[in-house]
Protein backbone atom coordinates (compact mmCIF):
# COMPACT_ATOMS: atom_id res chain seq x y z
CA UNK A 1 0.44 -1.74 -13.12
CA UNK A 2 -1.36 -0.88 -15.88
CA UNK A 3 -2.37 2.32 -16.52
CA UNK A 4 -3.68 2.51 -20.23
CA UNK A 5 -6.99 3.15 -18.68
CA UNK A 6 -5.57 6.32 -16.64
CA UNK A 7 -3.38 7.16 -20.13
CA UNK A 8 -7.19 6.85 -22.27
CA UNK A 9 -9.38 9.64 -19.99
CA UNK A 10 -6.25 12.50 -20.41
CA UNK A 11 -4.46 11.73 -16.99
CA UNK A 12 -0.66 12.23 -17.81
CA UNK A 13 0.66 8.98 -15.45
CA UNK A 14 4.22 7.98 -14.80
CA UNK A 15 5.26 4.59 -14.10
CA UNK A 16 8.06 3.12 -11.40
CA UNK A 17 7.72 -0.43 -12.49
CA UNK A 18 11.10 -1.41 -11.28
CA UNK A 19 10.25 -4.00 -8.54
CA UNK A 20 12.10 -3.47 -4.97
CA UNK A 21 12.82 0.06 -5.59
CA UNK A 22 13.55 1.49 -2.46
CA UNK A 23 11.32 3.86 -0.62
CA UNK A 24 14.08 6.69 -0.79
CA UNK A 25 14.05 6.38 -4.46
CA UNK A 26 10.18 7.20 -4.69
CA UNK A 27 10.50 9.76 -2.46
CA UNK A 28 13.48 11.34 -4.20
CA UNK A 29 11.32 11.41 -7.56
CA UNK A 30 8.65 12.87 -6.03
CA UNK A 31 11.22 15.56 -4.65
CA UNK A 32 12.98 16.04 -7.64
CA UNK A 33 9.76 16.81 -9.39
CA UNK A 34 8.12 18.74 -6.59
CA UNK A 35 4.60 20.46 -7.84
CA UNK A 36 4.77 18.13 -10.94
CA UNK A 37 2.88 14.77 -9.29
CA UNK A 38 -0.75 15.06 -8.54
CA UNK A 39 -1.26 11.90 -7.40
CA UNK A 40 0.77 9.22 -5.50
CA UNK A 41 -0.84 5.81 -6.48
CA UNK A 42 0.61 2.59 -4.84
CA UNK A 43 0.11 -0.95 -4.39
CA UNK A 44 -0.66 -1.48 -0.63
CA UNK A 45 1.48 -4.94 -0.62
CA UNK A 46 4.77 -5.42 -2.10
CA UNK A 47 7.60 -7.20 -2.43
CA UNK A 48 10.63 -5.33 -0.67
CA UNK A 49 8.77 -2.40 -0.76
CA UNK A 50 6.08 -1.70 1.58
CA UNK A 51 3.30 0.63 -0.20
CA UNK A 52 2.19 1.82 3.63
CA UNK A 53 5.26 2.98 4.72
CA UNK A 54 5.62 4.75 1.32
CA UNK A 55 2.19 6.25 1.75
CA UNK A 56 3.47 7.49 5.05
CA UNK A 57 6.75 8.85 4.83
CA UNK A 58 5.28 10.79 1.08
CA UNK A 59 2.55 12.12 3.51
CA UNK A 60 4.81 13.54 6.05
CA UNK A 61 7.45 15.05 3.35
CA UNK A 62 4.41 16.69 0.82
CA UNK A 63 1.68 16.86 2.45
CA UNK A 64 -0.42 18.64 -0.59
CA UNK A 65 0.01 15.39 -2.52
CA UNK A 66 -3.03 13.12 -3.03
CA UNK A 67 -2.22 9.51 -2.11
CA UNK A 68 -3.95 6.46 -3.50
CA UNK A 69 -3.47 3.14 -1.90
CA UNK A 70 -5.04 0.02 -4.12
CA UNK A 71 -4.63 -3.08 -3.38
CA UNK A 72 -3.71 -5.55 -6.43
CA UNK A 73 -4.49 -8.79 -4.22
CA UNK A 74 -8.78 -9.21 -3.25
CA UNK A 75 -9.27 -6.43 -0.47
CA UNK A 76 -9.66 -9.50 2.66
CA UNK A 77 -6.37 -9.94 1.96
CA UNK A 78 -4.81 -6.74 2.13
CA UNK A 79 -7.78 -5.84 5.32
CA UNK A 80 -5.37 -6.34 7.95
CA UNK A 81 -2.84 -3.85 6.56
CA UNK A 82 -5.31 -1.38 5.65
CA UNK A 83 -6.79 -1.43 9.45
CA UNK A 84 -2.97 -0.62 10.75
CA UNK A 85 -2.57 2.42 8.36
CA UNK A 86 -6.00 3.68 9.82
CA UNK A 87 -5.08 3.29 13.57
CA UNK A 88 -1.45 5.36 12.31
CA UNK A 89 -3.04 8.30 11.07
């Protein structure tokens, strides 16, 4: 992901770039560092790691964080996964 453009208009961002890493792990982080995150942003399809289910279980466990789901493959592709996380909620 790159976030230069995030890093250039003052947002402080934090990159997990390690591919597969478990959902646990994220959530973990985002424990660890409770009140420090104001932002969750994910990749909606993943290898190993499903950016939905993340979205989800972060939701449930801190509910006062703002979550960002984007896909990085064109949007028709991602459409069908982004019409189950609606019919979730």
């Amino acid at each position: 992901m790159n976030l230069r453009g995030l890093d250039f208009a003052g947002v402080t961002t934090m990159a997990e770039q390690h591919e597969g890493v478990p959902i646990r792990e994220a959530l973990d982080l985002l424990a660890r560092e409770q009140g420090c995150f104001d932002l969750l942003l994910t990749d909606i399809c993943m290898p190993i790691m499903d950016g939905i289910a993340l979205a989800l279980a972060a939701a449930r466990k801190f509910p006062e964080l703002t979550i960002l789901l984007m896909p990085a493959t064109p949007i028709s592709a991602s459409a069908p996964m982004v019409s189950t996380l609606s019919s979730t909620t």
